[in-house]
N, C-alpha and C. Protein backbone atom coordinates (compact mmCIF):
# COMPACT_ATOMS: atom_id res chain seq x y z
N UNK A 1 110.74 77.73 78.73
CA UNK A 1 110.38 79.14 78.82
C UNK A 1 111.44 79.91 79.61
N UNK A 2 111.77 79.27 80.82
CA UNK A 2 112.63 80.00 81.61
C UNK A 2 114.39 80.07 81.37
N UNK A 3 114.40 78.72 80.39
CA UNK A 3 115.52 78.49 79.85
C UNK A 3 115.93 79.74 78.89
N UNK A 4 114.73 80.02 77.67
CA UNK A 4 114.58 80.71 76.49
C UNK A 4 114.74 82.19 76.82
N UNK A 5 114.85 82.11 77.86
CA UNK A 5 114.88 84.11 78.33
C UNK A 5 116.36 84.19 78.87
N UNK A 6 116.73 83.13 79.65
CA UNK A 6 117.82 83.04 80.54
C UNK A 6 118.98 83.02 79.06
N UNK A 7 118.86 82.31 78.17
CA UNK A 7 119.18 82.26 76.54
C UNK A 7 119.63 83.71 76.02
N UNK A 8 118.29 84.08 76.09
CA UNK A 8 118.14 85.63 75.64
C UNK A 8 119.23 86.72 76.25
N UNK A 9 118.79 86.34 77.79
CA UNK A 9 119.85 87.55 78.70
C UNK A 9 121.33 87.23 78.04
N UNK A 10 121.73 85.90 78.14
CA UNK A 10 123.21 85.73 77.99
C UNK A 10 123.28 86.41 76.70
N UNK A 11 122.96 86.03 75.67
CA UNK A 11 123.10 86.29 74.28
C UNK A 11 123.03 87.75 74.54
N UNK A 12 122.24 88.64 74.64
CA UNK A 12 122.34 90.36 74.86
C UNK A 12 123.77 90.42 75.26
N UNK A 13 123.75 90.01 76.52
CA UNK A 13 125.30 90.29 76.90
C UNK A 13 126.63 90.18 76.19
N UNK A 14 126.46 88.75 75.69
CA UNK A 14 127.70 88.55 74.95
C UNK A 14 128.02 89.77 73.69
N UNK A 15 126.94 89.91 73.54
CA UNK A 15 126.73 91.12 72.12
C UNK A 15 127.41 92.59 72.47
N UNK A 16 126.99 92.56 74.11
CA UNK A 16 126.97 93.96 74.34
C UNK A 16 128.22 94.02 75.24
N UNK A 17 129.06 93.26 75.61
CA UNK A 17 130.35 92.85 76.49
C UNK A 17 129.72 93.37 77.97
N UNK A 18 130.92 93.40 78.73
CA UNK A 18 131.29 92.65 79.90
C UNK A 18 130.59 93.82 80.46
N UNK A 19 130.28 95.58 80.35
CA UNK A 19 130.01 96.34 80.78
C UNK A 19 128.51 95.87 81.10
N UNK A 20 127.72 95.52 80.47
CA UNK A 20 126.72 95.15 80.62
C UNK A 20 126.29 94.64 81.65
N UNK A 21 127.20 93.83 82.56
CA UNK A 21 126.93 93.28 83.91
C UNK A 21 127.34 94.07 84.95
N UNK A 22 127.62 95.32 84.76
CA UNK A 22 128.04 96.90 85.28
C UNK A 22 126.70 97.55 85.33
N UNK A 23 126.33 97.67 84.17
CA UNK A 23 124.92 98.82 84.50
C UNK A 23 123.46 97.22 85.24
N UNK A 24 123.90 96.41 84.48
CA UNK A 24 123.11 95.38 85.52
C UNK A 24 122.96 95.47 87.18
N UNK A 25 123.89 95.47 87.90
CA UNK A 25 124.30 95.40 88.76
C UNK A 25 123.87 97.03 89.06
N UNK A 26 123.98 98.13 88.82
CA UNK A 26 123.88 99.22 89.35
C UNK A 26 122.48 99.38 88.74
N UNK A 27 122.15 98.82 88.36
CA UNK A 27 120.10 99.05 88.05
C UNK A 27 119.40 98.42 89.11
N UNK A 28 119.98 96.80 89.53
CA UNK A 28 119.55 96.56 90.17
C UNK A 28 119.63 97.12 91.96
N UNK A 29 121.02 97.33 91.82
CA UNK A 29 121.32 98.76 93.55
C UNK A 29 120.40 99.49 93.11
N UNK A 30 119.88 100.61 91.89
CA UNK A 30 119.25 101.85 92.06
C UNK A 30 117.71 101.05 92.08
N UNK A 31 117.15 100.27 91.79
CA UNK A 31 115.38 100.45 92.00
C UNK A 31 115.40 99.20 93.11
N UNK A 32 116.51 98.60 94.01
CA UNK A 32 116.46 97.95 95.55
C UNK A 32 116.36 99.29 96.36
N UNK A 33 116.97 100.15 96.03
CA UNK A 33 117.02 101.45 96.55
C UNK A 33 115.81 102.19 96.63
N UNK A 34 115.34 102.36 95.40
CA UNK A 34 113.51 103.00 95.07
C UNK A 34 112.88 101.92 96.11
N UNK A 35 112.84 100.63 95.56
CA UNK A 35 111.59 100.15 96.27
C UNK A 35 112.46 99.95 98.13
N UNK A 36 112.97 100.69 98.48
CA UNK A 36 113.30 100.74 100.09
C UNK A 36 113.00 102.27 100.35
N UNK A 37 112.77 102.94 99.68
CA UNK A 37 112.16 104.06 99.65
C UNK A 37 110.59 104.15 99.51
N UNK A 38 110.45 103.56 98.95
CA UNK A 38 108.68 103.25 98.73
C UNK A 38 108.19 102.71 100.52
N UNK A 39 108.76 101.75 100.49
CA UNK A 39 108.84 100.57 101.67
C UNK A 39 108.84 101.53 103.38
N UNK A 40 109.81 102.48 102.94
CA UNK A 40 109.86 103.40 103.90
C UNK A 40 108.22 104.35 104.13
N UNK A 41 108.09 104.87 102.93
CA UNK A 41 106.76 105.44 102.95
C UNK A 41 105.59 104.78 103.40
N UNK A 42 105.66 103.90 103.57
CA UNK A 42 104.24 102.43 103.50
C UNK A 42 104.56 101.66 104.85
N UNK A 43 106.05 101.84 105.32
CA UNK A 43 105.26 100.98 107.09
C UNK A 43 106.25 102.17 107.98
N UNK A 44 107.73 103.07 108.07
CA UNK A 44 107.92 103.99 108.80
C UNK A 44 107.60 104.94 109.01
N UNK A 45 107.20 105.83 107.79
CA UNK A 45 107.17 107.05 107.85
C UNK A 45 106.32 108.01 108.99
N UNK A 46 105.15 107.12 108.93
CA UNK A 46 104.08 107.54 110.57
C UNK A 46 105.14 107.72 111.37
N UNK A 47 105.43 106.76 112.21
CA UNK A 47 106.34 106.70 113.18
C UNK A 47 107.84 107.20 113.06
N UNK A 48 107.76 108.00 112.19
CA UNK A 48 109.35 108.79 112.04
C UNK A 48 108.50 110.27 112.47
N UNK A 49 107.35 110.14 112.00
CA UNK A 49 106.53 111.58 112.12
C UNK A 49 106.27 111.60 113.21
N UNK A 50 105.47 110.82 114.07
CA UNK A 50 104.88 110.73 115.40
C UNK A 50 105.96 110.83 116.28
N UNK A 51 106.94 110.03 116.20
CA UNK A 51 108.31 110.32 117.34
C UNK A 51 108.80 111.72 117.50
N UNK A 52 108.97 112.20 116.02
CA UNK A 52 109.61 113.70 116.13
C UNK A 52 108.87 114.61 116.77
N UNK A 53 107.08 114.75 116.65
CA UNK A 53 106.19 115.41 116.90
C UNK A 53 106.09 115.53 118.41
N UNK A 54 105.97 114.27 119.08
CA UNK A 54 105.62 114.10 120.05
C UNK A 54 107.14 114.86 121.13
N UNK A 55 108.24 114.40 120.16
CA UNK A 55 109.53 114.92 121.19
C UNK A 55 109.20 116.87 121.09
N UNK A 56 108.50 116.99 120.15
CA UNK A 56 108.48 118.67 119.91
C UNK A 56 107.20 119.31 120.66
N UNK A 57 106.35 118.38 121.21
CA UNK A 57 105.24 118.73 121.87
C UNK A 57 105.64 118.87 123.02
N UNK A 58 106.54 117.95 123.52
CA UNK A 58 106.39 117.76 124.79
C UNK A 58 107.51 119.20 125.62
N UNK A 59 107.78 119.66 124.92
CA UNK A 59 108.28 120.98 125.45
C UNK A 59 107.32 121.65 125.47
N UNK A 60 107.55 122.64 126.88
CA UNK A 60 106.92 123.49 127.38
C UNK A 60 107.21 124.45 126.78
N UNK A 61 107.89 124.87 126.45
CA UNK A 61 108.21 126.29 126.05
C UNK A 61 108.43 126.31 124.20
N UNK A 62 108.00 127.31 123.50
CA UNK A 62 108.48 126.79 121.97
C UNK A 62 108.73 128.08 121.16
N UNK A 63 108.62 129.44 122.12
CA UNK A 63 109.16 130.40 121.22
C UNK A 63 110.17 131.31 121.58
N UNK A 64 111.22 130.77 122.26
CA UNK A 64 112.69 131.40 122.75
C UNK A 64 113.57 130.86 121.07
N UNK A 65 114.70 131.73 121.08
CA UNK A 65 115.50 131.50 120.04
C UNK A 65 115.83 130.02 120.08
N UNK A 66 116.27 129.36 121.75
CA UNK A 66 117.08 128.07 121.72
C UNK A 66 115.92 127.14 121.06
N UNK A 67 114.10 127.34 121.55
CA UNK A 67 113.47 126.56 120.78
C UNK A 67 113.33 126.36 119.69
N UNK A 68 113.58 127.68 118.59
CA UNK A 68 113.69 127.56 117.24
C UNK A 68 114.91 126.75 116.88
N UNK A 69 115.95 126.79 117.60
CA UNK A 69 117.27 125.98 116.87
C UNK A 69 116.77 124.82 117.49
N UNK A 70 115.81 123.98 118.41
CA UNK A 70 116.17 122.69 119.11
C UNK A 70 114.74 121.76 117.39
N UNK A 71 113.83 122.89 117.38
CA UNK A 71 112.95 122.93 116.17
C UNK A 71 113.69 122.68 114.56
N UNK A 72 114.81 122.84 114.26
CA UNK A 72 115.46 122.82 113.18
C UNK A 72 116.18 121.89 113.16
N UNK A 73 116.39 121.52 114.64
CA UNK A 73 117.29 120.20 114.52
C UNK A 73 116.42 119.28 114.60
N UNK A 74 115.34 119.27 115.22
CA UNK A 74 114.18 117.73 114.63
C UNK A 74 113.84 118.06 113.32
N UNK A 75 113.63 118.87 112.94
CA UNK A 75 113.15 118.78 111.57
C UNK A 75 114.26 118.24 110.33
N UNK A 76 115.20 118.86 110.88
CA UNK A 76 116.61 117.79 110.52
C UNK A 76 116.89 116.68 110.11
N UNK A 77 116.86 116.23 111.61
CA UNK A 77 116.49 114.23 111.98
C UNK A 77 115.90 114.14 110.61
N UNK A 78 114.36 115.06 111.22
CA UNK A 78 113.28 113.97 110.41
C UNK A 78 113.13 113.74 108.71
N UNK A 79 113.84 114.99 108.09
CA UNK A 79 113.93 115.38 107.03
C UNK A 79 115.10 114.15 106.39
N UNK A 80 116.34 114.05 107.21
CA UNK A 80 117.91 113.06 107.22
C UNK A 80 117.08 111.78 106.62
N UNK A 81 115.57 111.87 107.66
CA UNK A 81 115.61 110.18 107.58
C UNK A 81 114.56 109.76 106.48
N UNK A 82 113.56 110.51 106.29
CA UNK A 82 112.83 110.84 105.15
C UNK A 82 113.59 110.89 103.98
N UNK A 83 114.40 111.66 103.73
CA UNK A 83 115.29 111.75 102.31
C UNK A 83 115.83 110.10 102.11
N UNK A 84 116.37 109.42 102.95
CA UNK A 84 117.38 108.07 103.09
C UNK A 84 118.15 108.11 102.02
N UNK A 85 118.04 107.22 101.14
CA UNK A 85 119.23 106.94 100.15
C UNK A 85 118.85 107.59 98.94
N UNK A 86 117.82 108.80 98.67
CA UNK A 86 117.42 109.13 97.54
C UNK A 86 118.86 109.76 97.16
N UNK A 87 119.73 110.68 97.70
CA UNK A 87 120.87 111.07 96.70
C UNK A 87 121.61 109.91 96.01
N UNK A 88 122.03 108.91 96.86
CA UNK A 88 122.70 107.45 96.01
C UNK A 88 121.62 107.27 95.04
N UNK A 89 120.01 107.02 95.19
CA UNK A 89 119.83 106.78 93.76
C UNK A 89 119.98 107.67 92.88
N UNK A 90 119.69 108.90 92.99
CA UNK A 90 120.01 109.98 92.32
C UNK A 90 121.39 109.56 91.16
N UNK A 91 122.84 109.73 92.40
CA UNK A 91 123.58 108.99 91.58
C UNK A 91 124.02 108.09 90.96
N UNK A 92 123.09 106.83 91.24
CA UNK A 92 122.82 105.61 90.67
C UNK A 92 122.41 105.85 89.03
N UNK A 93 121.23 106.97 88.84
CA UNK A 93 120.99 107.25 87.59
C UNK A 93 121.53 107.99 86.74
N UNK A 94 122.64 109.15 87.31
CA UNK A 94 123.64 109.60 86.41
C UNK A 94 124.67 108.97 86.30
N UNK A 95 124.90 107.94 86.59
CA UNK A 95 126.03 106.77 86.49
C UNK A 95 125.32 106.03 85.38
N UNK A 96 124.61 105.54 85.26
CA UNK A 96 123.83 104.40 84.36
C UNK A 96 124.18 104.91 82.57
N UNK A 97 124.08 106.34 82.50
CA UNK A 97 124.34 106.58 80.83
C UNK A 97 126.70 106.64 80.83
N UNK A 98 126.87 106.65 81.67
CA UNK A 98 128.29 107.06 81.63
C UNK A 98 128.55 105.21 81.73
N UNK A 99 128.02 104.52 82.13
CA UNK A 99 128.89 103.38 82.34
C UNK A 99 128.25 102.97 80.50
N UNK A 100 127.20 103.29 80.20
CA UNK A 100 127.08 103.33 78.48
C UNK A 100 127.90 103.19 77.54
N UNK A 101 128.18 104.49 78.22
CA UNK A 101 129.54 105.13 77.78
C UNK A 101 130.74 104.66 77.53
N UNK A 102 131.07 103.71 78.77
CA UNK A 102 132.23 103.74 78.49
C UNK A 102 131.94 102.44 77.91
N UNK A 103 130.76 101.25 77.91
CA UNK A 103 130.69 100.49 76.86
C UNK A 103 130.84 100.55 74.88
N UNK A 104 130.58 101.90 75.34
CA UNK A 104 130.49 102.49 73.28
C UNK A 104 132.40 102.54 73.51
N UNK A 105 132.68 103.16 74.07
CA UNK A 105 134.87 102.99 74.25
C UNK A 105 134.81 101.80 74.11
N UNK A 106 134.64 100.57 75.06
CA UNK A 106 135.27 99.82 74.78
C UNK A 106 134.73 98.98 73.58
N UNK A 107 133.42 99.25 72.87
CA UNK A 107 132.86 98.70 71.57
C UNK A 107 133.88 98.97 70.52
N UNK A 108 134.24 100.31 70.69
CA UNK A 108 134.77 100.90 69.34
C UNK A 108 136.38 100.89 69.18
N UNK A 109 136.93 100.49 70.49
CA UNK A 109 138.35 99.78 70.76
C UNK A 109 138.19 98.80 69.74
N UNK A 110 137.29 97.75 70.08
CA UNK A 110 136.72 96.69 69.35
C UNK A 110 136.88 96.49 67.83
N UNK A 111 136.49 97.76 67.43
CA UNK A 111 136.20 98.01 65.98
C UNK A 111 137.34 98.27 65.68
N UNK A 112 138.33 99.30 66.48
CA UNK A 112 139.57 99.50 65.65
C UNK A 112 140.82 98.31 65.79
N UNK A 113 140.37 97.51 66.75
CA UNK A 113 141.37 96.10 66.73
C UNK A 113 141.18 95.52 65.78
N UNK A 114 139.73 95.56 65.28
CA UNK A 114 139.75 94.27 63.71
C UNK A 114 139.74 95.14 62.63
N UNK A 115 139.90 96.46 62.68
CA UNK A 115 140.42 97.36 61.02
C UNK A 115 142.10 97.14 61.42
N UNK A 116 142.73 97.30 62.83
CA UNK A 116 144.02 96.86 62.65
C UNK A 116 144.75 95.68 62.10
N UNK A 117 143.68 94.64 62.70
CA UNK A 117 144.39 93.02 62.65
C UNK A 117 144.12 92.48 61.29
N UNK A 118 142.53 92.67 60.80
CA UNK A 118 141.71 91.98 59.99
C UNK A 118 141.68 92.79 58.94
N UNK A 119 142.12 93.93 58.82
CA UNK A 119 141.90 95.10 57.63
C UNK A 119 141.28 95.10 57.50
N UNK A 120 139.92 95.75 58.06
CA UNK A 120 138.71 95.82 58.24
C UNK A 120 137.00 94.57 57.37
N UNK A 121 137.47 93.48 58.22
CA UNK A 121 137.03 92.29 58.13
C UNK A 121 135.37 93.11 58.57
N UNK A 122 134.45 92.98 57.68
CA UNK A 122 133.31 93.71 58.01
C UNK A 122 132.39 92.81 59.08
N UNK A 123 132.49 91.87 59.12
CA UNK A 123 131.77 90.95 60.73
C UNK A 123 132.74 91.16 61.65
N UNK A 124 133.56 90.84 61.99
CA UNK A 124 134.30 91.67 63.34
C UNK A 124 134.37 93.11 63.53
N UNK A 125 134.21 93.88 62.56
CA UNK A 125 134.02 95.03 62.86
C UNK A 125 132.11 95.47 63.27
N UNK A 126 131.32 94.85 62.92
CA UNK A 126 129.80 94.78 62.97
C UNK A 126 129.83 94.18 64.75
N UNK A 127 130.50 93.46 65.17
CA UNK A 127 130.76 92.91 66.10
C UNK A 127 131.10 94.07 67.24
N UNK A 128 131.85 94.51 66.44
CA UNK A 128 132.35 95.60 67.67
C UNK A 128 131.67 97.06 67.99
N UNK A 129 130.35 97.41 66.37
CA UNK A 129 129.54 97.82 66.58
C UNK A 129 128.55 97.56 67.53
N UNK A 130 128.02 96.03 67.36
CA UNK A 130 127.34 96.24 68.49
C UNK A 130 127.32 96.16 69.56
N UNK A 131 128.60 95.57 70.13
CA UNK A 131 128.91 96.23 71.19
C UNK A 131 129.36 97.56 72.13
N UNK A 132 129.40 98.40 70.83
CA UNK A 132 129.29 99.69 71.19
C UNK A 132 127.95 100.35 71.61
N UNK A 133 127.23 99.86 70.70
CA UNK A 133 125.99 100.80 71.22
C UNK A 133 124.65 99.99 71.88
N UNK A 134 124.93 98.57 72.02
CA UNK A 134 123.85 97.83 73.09
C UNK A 134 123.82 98.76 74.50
N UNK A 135 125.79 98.68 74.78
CA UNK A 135 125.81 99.34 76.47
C UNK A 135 124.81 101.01 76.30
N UNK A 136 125.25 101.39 75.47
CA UNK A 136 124.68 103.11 75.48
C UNK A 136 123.17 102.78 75.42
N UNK A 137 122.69 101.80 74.78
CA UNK A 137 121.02 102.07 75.17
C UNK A 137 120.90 101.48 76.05
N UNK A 138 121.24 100.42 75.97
CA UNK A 138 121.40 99.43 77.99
C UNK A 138 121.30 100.80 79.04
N UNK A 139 122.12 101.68 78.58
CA UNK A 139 122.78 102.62 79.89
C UNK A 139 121.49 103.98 80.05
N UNK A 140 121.16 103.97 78.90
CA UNK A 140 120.25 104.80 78.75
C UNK A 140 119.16 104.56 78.86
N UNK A 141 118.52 103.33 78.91
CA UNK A 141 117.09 102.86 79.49
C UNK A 141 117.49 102.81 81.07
N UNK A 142 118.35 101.92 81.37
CA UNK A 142 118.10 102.10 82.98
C UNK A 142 118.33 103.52 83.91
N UNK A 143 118.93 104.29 82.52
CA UNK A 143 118.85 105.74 83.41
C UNK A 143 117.58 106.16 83.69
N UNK A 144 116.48 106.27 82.44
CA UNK A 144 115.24 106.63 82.35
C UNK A 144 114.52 106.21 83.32
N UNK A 145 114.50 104.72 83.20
CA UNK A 145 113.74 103.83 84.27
C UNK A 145 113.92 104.60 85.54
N UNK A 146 114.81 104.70 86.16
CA UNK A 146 115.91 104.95 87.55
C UNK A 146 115.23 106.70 87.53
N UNK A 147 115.52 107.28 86.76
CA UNK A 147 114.26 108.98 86.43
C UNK A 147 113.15 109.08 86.79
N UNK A 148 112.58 108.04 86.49
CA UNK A 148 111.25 108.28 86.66
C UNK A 148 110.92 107.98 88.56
N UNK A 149 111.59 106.62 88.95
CA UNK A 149 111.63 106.46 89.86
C UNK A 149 111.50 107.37 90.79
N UNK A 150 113.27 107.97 91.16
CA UNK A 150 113.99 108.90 91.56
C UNK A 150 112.98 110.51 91.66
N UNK A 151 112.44 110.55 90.83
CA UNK A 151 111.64 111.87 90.62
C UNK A 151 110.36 111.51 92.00
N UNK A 152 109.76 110.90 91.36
CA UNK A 152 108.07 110.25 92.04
C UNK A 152 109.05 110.83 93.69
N UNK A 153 110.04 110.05 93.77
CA UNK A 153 110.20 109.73 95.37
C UNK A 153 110.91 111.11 95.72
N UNK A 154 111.51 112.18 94.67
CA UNK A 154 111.71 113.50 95.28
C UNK A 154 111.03 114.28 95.62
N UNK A 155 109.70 113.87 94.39
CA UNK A 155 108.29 114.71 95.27
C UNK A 155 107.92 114.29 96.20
N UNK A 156 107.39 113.30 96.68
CA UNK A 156 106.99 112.95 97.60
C UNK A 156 108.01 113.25 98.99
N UNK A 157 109.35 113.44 98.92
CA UNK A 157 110.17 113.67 99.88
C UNK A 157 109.97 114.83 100.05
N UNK A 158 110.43 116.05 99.33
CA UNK A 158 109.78 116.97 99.11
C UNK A 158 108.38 117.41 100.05
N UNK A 159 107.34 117.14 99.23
CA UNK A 159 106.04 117.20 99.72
C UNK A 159 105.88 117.02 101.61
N UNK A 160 106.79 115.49 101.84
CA UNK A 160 106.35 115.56 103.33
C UNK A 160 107.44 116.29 104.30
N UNK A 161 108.72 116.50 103.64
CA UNK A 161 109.67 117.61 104.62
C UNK A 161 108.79 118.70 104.61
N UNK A 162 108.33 119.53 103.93
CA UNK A 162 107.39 120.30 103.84
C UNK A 162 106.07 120.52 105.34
N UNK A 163 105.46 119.51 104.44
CA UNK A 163 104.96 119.33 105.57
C UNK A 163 104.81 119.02 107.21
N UNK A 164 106.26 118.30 107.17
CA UNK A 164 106.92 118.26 108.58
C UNK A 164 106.67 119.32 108.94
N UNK A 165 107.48 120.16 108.40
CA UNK A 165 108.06 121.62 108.89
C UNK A 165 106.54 122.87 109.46
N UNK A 166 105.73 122.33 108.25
CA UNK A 166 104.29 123.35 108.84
C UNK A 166 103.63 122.12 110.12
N UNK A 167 103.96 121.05 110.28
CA UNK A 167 103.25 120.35 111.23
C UNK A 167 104.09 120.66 112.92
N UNK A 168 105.03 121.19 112.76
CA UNK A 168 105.39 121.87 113.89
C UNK A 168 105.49 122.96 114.42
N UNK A 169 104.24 122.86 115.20
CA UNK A 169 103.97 125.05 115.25
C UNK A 169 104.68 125.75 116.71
N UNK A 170 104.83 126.13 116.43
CA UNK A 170 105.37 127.34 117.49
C UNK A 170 104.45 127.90 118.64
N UNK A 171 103.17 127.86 118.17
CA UNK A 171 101.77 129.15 119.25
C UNK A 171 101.87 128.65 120.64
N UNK A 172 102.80 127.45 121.14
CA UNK A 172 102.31 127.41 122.83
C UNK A 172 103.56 127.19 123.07
């Protein structure tokens, strides 16, 4: 069973060339990335909230100009650390259809080496088809995947900078 898949992966690859272990590799950085973002939400995030809060309580004073700027800079912090690596995944997923990309180039290099060599030998050229367009859907599912991700965790970033920001009041 575990052989028959491990089978499977190689065989995709060989089909789809070497790029393939490119968007591999950067699918697997972009959703280690999501789920350390998730991970963040589920055991820091309290305590990224409670630290900032408590450093903003404990001033006496909170409506001079210097308190509004000392107020923008925790919300800062807290916002810096809340966001974490969502822009890298961000660009993790507009990378994923371009490295596709450049698998369909080097597919179709492919194709025109065996209309050069082979005078267009129709299995080496089928060959170099599909290695053109495995990477582009390869590249284009893990973008999607990596979308959907990426989104969930902008709202939610979103949602609690937000809320940071109304959870620190000004009235004393």
């Amino acid at each position: 069973m575990l052989y028959d898949s491990y089978l499977a992966i190689i065989t995709f690859i060989e089909l789809g060339g070497n790029v393939l272990y490119l968007i591999a590799a950067l699918t697997f950085l972009m959703w280690t990335l999501i789920f350390e973002r998730v991970w963040y939400f589920q055991a820091e995030h309290k305590s990224v909230i409670r630290e900032s809060t408590v450093q903003w309580e404990s001033r006496a004073e909170r409506r001079s100009w210097s308190a509004r700027q000392i107020r923008e800079g925790i919300i800062s912090e807290a916002s810096d650390r809340i966001t974490g690596s969502l822009p890298l995944i961000q660009t993790c997923v507009a990378l994923c259809p371009l490295l596709g990309l450049l698998g369909t180039v080097t597919g179709m290099i492919s194709v025109f080496d065996a209309l050069a060599t082979q005078g267009g030998n129709a299995r080496s050229m089928a060959a170099g088809v599909s290695q053109a367009t495995i990477p582009t859907m390869s590249g284009m599912i893990a973008s999607i995947s990596g979308l959907l991700g990426a989104t969930l965790i902008k709202r939610k970033v979103d949602f609690e900078v937000e809320l940071f920001e109304d959870h620190l009041t000004m009235d004393h």
